[in-house]
C-alpha atoms as a PDB file:
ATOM      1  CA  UNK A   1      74.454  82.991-130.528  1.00  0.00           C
ATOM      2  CA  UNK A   2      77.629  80.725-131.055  1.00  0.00           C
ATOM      3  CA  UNK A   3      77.131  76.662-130.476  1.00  0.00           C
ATOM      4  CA  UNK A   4      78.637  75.484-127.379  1.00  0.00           C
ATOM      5  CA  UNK A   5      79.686  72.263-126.910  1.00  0.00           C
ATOM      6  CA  UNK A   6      81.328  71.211-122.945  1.00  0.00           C
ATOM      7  CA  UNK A   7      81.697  68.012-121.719  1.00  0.00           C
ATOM      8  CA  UNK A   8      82.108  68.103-117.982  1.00  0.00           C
ATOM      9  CA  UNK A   9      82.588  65.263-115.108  1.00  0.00           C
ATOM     10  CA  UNK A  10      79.004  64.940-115.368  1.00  0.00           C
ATOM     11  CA  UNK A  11      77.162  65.997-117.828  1.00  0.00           C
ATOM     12  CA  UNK A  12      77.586  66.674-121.347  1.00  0.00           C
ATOM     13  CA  UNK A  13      76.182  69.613-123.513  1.00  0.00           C
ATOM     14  CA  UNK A  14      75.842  71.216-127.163  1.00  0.00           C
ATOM     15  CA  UNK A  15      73.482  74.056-127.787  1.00  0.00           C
ATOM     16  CA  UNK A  16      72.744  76.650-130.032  1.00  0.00           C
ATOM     17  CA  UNK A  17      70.299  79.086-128.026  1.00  0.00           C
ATOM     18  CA  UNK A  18      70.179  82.440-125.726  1.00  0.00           C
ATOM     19  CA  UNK A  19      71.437  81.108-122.746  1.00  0.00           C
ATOM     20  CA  UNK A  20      74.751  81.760-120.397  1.00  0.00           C
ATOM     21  CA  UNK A  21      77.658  79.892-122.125  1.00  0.00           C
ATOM     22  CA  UNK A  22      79.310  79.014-118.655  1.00  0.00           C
ATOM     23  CA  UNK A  23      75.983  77.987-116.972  1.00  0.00           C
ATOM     24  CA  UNK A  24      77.542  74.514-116.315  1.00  0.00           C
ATOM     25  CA  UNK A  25      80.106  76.028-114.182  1.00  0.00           C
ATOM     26  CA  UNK A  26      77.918  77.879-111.851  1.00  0.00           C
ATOM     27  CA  UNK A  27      76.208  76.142-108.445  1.00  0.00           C
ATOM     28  CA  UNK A  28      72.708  75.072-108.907  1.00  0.00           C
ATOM     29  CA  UNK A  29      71.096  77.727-107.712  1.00  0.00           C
ATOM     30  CA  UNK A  30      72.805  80.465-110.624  1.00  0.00           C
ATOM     31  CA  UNK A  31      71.583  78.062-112.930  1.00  0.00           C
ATOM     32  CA  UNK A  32      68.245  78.048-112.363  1.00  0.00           C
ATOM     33  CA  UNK A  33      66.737  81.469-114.193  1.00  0.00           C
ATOM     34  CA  UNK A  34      68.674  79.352-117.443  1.00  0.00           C
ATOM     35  CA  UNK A  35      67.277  76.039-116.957  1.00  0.00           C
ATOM     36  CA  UNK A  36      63.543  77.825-117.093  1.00  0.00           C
ATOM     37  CA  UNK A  37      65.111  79.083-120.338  1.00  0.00           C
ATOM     38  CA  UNK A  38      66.218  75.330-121.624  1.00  0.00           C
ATOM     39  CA  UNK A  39      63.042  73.814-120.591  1.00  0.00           C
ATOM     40  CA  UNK A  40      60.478  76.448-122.372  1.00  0.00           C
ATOM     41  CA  UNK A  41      62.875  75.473-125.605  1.00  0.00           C
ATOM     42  CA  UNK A  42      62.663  72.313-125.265  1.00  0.00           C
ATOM     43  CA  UNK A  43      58.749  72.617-124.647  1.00  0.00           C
ATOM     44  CA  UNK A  44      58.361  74.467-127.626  1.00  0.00           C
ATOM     45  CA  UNK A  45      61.088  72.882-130.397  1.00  0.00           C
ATOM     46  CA  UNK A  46      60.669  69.640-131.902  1.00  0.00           C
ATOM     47  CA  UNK A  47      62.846  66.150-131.231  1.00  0.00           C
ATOM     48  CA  UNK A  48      65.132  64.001-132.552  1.00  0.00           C
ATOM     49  CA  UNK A  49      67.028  61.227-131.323  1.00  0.00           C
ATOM     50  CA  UNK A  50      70.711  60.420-132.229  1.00  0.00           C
ATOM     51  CA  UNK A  51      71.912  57.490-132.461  1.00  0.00           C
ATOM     52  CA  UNK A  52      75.814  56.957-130.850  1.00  0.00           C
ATOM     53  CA  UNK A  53      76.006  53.103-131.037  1.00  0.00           C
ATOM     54  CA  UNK A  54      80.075  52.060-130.971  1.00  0.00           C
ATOM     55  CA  UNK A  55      80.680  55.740-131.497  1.00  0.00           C
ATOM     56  CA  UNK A  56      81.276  58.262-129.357  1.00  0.00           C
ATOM     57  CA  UNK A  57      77.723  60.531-128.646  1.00  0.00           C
ATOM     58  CA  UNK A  58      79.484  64.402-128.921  1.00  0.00           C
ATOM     59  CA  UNK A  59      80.983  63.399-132.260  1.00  0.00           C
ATOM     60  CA  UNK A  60      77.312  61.932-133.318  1.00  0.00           C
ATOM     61  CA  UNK A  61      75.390  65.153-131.741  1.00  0.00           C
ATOM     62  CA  UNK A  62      78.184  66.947-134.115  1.00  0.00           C
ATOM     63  CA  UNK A  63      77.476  65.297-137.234  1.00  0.00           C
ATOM     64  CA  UNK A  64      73.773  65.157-136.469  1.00  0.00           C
ATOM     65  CA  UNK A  65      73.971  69.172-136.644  1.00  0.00           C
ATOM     66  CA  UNK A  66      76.125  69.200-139.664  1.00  0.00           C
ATOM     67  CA  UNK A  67      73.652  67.309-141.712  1.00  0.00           C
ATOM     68  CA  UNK A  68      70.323  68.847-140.128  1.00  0.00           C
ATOM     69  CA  UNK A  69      71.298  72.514-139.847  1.00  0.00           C
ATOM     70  CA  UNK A  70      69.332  73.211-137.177  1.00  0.00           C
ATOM     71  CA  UNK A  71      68.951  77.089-136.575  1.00  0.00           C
ATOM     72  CA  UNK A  72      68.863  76.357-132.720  1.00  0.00           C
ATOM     73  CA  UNK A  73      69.150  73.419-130.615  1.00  0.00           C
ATOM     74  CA  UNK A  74      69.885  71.988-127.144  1.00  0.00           C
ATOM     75  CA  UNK A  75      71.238  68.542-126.269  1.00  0.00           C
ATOM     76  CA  UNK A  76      72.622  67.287-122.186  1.00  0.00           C
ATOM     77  CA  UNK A  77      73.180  63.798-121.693  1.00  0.00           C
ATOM     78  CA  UNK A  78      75.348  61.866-118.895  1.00  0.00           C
ATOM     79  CA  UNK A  79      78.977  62.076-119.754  1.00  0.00           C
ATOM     80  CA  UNK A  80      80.312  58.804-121.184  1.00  0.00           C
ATOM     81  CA  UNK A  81      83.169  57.495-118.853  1.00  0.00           C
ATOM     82  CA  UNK A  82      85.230  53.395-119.062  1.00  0.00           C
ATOM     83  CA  UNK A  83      81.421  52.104-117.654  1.00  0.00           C
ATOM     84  CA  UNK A  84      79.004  53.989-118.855  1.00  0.00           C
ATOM     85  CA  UNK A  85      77.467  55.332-122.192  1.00  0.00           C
ATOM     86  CA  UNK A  86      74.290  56.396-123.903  1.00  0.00           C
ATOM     87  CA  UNK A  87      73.550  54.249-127.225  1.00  0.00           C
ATOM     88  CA  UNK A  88      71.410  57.474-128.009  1.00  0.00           C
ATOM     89  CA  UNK A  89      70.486  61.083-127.001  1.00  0.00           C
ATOM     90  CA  UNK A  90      67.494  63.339-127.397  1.00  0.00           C
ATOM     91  CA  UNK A  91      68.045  66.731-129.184  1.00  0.00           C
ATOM     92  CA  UNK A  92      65.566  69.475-128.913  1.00  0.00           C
ATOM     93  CA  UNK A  93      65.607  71.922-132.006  1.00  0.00           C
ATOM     94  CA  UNK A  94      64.341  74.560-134.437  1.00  0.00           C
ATOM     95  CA  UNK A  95      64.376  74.171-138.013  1.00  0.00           C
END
């Protein structure tokens, strides 16, 4: 497993677990047999939240990893753009 971390017109992702690492590019339908796999991790790890307040979020999800070490993790949120941006994001991982 190697992290991945994509930002995309919509979405935004960094994870750490066995899943596809181009499952954002496919069509809804291809993703699906992966997002069963994201949502019995994230059913199963524990949470965090990091904060991204005046700072942009993938550079906070990236510290937030540096200084937890998480073995595996998962982390989407809604891509910032000129109007819109999360102050924080939920990250689901393993110790």
């Amino acid at each position: 497993m190697a992290q991945v971390f994509k930002v995309n017109s919509d979405r935004s992702y960094a994870f750490n677990i066995d899943i596809e690492k181009d499952f954002f590019n496919k069509s809804f339908g291809q993703q699906l047999d992966t997002l069963k796999k994201v949502k019995e991790f994230c059913g199963n790890a524990k949470s965090s939240y990091v904060g991204a307040k005046r700072r942009p979020v993938m550079a906070c999800v990236k510290e937030w990893i540096k200084l937890n070490k998480p073995t595996k993790f998962y982390c989407s949120w809604k891509t910032e753009t000129e109007f819109y941006k999360d102050d924080s994001v939920q990250i689901f991982y393993e110790e």
